[in-house]
C-alpha atoms as a PDB file:
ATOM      1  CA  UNK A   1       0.000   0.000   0.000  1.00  0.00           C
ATOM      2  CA  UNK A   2       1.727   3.554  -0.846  1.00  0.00           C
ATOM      3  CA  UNK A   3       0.416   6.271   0.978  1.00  0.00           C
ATOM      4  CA  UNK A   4       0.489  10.291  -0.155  1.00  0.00           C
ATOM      5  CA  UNK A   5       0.530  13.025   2.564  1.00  0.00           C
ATOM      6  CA  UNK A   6      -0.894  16.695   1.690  1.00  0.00           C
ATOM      7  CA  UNK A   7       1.974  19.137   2.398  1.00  0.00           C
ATOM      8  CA  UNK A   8       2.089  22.779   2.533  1.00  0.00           C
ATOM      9  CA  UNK A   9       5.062  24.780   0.315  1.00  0.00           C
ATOM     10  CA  UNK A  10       7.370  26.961   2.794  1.00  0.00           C
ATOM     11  CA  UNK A  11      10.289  27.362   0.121  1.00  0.00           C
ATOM     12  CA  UNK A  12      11.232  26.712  -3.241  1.00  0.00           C
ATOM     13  CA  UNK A  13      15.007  26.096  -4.144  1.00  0.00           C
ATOM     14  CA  UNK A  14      15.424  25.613  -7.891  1.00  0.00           C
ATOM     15  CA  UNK A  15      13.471  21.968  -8.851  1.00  0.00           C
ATOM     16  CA  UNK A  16      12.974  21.295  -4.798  1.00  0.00           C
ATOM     17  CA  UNK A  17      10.857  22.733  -1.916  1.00  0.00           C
ATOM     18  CA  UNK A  18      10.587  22.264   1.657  1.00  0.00           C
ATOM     19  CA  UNK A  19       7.519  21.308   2.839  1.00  0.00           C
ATOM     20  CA  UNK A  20       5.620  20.987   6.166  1.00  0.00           C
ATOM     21  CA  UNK A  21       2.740  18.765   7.625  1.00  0.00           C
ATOM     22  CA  UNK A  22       2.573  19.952  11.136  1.00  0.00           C
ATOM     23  CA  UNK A  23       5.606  20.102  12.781  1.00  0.00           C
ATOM     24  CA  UNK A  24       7.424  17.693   9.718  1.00  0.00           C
ATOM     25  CA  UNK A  25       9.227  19.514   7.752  1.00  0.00           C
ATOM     26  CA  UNK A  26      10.787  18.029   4.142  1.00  0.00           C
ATOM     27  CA  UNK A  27      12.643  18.642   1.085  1.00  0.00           C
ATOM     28  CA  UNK A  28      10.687  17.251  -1.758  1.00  0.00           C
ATOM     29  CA  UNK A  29      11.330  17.219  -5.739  1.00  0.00           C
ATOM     30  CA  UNK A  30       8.490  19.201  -7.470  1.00  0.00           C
ATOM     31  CA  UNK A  31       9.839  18.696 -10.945  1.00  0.00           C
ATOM     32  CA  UNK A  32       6.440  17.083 -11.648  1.00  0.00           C
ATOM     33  CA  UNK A  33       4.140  19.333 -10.407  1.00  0.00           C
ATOM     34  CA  UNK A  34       6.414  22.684 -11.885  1.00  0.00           C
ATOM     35  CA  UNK A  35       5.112  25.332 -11.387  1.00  0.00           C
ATOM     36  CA  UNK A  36       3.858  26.059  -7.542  1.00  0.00           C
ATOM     37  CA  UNK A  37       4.507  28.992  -5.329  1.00  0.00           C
ATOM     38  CA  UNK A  38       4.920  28.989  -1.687  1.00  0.00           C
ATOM     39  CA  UNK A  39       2.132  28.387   0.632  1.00  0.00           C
ATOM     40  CA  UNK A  40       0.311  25.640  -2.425  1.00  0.00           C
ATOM     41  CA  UNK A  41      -0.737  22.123  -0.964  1.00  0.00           C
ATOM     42  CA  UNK A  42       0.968  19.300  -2.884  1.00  0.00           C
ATOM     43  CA  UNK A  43       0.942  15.570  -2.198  1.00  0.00           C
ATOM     44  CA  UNK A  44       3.801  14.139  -0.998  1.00  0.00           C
ATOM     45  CA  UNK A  45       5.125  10.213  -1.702  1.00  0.00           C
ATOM     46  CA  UNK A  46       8.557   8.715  -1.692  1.00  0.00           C
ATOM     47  CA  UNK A  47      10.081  12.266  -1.408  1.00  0.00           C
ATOM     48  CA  UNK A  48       8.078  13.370  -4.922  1.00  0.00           C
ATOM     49  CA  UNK A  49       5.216  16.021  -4.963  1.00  0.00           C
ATOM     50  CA  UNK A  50       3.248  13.791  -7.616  1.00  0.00           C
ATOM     51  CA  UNK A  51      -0.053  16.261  -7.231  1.00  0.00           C
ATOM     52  CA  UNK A  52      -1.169  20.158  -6.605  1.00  0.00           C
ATOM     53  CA  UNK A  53      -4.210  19.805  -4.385  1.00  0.00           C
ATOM     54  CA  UNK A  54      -7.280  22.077  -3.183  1.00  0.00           C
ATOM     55  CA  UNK A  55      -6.174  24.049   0.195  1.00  0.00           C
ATOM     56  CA  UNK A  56      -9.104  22.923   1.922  1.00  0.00           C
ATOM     57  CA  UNK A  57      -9.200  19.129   0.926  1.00  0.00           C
ATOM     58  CA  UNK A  58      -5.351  19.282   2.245  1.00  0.00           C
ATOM     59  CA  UNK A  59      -6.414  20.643   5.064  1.00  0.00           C
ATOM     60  CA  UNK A  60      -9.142  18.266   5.600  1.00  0.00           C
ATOM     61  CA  UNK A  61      -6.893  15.075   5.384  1.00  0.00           C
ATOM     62  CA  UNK A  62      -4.026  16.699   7.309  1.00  0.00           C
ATOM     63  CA  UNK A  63      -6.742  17.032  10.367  1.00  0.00           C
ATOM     64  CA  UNK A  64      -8.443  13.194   9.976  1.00  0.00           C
ATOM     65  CA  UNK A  65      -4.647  12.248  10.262  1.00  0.00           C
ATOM     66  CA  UNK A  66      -4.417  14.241  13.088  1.00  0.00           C
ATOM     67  CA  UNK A  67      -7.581  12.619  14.676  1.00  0.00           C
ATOM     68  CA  UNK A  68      -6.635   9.112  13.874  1.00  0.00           C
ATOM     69  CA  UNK A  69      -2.845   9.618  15.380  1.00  0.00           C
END
């Protein structure tokens, strides 16, 4: 099973960004999802943003994780 986390764009550094859920922070490749700007949701797998997504629908996931943690 491969599982995708919504993450919100803090910085963009050339084909990367670093990214936060929470208190995670990462540093993704958004090659495929070219081009965002800081503060866009993305979905996060494997180190890859593979998707843009809606604010709110982020938003909505990232608290059901919260509830289920």
């Amino acid at each position: 099973m491969c599982l995708a986390v919504p993450m919100q764009v803090k910085r963009i550094e050339g084909g990367f960004a670093l990214v936060s859920a929470g208190n995670l922070m990462r540093k993704v490749n958004i090659e495929m999802v070219k081009p965002l700007k800081v503060g866009d949701y993305v979905m996060v797998h494997a180190g890859f943003a593979i998707q843009k997504i809606d604010p709110q629908k982020a938003k909505d996931t990232l608290r059901i994780f919260d509830e289920i943690h």
